[in-house]
C-alpha atoms as a PDB file:
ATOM      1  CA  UNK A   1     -13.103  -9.617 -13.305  1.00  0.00           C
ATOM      2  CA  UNK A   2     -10.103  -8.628 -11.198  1.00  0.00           C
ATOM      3  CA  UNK A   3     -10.420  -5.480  -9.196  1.00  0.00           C
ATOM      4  CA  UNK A   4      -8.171  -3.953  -6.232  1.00  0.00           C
ATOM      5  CA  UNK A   5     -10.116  -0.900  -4.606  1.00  0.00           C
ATOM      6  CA  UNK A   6      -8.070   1.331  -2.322  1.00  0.00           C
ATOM      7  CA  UNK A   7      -9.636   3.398   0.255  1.00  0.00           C
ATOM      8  CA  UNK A   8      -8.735   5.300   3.461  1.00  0.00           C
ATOM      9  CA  UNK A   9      -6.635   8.141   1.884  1.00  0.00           C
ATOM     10  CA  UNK A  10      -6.846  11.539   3.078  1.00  0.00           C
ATOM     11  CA  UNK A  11      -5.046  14.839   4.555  1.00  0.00           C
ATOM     12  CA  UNK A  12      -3.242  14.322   7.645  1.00  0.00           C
ATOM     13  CA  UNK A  13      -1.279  16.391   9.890  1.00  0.00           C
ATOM     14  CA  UNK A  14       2.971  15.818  10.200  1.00  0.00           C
ATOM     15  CA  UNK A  15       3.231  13.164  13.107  1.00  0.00           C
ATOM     16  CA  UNK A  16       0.167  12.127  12.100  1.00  0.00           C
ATOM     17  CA  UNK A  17      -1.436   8.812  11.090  1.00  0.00           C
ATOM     18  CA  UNK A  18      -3.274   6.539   8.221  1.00  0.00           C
ATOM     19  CA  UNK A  19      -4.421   2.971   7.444  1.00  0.00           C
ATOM     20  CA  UNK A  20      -4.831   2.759   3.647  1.00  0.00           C
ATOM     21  CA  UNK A  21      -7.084  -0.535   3.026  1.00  0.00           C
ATOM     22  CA  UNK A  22      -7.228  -2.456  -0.362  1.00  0.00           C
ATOM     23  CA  UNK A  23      -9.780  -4.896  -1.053  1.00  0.00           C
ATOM     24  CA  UNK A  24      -8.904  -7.324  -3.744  1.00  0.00           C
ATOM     25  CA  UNK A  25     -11.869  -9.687  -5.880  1.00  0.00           C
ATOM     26  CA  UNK A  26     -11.284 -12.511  -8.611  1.00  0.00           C
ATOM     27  CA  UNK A  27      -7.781 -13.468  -8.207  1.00  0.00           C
ATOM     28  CA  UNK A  28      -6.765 -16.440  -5.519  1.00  0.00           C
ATOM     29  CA  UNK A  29      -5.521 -14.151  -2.793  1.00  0.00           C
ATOM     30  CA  UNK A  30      -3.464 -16.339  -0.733  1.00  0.00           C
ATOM     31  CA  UNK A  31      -1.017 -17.089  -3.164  1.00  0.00           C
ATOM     32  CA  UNK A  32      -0.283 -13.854  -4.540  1.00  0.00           C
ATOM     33  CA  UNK A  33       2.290 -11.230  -3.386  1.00  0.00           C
ATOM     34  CA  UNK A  34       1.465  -7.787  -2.313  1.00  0.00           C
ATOM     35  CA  UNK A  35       3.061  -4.595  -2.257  1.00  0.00           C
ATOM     36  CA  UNK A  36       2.317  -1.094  -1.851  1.00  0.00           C
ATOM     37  CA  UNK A  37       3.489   1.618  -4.399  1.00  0.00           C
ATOM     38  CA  UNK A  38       3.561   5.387  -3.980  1.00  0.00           C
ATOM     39  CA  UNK A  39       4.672   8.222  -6.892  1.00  0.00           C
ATOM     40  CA  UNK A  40       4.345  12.225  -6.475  1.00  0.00           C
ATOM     41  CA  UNK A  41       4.412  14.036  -9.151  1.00  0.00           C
ATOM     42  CA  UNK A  42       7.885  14.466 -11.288  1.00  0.00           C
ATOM     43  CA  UNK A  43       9.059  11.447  -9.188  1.00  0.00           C
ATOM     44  CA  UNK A  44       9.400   7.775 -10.206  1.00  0.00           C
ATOM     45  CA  UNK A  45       6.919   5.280  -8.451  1.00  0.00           C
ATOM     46  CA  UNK A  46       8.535   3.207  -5.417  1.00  0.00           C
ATOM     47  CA  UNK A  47       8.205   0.070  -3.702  1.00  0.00           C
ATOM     48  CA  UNK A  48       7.048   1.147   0.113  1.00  0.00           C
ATOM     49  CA  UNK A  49       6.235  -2.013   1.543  1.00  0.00           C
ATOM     50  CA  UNK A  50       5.677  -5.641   0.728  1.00  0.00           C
ATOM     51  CA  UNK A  51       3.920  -8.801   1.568  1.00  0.00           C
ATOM     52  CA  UNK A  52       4.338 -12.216   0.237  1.00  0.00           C
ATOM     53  CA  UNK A  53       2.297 -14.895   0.527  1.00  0.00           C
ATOM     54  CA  UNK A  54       3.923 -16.248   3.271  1.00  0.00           C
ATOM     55  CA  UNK A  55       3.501 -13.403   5.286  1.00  0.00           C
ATOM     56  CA  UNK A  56       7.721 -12.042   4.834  1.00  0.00           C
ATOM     57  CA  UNK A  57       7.667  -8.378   5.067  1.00  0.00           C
ATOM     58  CA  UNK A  58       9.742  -5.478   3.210  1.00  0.00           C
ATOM     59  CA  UNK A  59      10.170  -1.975   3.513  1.00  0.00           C
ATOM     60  CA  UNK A  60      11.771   0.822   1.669  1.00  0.00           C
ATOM     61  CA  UNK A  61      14.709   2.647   4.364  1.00  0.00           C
ATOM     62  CA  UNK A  62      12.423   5.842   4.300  1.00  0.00           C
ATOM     63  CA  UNK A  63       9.368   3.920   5.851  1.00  0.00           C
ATOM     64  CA  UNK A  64      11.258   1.270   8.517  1.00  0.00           C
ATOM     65  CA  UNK A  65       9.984   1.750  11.766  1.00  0.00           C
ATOM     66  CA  UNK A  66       6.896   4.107  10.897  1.00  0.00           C
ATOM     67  CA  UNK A  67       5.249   1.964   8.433  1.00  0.00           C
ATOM     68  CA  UNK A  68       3.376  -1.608   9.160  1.00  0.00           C
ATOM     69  CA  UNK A  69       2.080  -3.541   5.850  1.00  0.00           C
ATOM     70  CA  UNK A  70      -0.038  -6.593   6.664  1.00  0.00           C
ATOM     71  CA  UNK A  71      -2.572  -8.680   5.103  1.00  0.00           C
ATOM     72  CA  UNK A  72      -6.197 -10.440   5.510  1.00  0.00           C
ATOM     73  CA  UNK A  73      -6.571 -13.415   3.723  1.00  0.00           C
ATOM     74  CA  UNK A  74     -10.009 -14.545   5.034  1.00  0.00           C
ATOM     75  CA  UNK A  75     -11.102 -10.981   4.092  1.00  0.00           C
ATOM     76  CA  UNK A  76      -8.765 -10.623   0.648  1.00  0.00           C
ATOM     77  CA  UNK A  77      -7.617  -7.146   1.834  1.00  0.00           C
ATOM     78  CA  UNK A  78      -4.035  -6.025   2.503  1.00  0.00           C
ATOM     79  CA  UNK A  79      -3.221  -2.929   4.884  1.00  0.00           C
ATOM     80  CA  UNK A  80      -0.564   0.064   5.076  1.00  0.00           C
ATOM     81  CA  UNK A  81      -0.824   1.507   8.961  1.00  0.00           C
ATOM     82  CA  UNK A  82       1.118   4.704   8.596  1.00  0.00           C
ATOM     83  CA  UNK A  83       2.799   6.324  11.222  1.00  0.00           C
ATOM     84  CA  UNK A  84       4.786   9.798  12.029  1.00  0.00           C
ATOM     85  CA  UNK A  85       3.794  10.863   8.715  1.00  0.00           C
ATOM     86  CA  UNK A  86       6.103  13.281   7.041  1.00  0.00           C
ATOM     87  CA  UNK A  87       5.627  15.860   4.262  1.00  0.00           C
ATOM     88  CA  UNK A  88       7.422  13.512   1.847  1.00  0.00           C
ATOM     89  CA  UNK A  89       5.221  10.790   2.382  1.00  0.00           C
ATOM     90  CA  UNK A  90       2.535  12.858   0.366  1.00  0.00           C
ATOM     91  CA  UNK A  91       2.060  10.586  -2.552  1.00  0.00           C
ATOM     92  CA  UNK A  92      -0.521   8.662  -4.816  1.00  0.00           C
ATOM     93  CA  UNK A  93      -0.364   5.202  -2.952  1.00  0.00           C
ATOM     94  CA  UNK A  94      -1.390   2.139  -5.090  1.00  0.00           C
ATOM     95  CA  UNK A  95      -1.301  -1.523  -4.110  1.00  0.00           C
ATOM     96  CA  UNK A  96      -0.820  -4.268  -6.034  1.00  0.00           C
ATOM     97  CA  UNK A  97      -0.851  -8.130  -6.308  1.00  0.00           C
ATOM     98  CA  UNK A  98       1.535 -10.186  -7.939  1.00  0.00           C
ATOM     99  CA  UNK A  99       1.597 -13.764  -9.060  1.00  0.00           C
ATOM    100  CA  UNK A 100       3.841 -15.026 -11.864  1.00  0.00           C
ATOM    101  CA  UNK A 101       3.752 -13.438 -14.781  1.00  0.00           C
ATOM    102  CA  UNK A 102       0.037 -11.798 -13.618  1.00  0.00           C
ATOM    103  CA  UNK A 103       0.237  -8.747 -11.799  1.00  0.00           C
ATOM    104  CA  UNK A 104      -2.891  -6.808 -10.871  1.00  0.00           C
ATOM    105  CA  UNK A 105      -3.187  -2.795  -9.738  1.00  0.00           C
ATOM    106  CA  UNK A 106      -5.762  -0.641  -7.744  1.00  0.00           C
ATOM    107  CA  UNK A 107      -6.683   2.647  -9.186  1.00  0.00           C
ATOM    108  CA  UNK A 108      -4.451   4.779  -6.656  1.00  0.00           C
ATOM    109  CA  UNK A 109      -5.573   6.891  -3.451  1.00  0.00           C
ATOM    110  CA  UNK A 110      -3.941  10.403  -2.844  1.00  0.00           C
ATOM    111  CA  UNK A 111      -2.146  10.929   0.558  1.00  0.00           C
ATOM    112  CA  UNK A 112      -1.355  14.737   1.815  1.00  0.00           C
ATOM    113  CA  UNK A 113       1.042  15.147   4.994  1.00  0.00           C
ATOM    114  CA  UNK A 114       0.476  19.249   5.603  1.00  0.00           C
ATOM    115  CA  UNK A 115      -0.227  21.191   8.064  1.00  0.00           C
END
């Protein structure tokens, strides 16, 4: 059975920071492609960050410089360090892995940026 488990969510403060952690089981992990997702509510989901297996990176413009994705292979997890967090980064984050046609997600973690 495939599972991605997210954890490391929470409130933060503006200027702020988080690491959001997700864990992946049963899939081959070094050959799949990982991103990071977030969606608030009335909004549609968007790609934050990515990670392929190779290691190239992407980020959306709102993120560049504040956000750092990375990933673990001996330990199957990938990573979103966040930095300066903003009010608008308050989101459901959810990660997911991506091979082929198979595409895998975790069940989401809320982050709040308030003061």
């Amino acid at each position: 059975q495939v599972q991605l488990v997210e954890s490391g969510g929470g409130l933060v403060q503006p200027g702020g920071s988080l690491t959001l952690s997700c864990e992946a089981s049963g899939i081959i992990f070094i050959i799949y492609d990982l991103g990071w997702y977030r969606q608030a509510p009335g909004k549609q989901r968007e790609l934050v960050a990515s990670i392929t297996s190779d290691g190239a990176v992407n980020y959306v413009d709102s993120v560049k410089g504040r956000f750092t994705i990375s990933r673990d292979n001996t330990g199957n997890t990938t990573y979103l360090q966040m930095n300066s967090l903003k009010p608008e980064d308050t989101a459901d984050y959810y990660c997911e892995a991506r091979y082929s046609d198979s595409s895998y997600w975790g069940q989401g973690i809320q982050v709040t940026v308030s003061s």
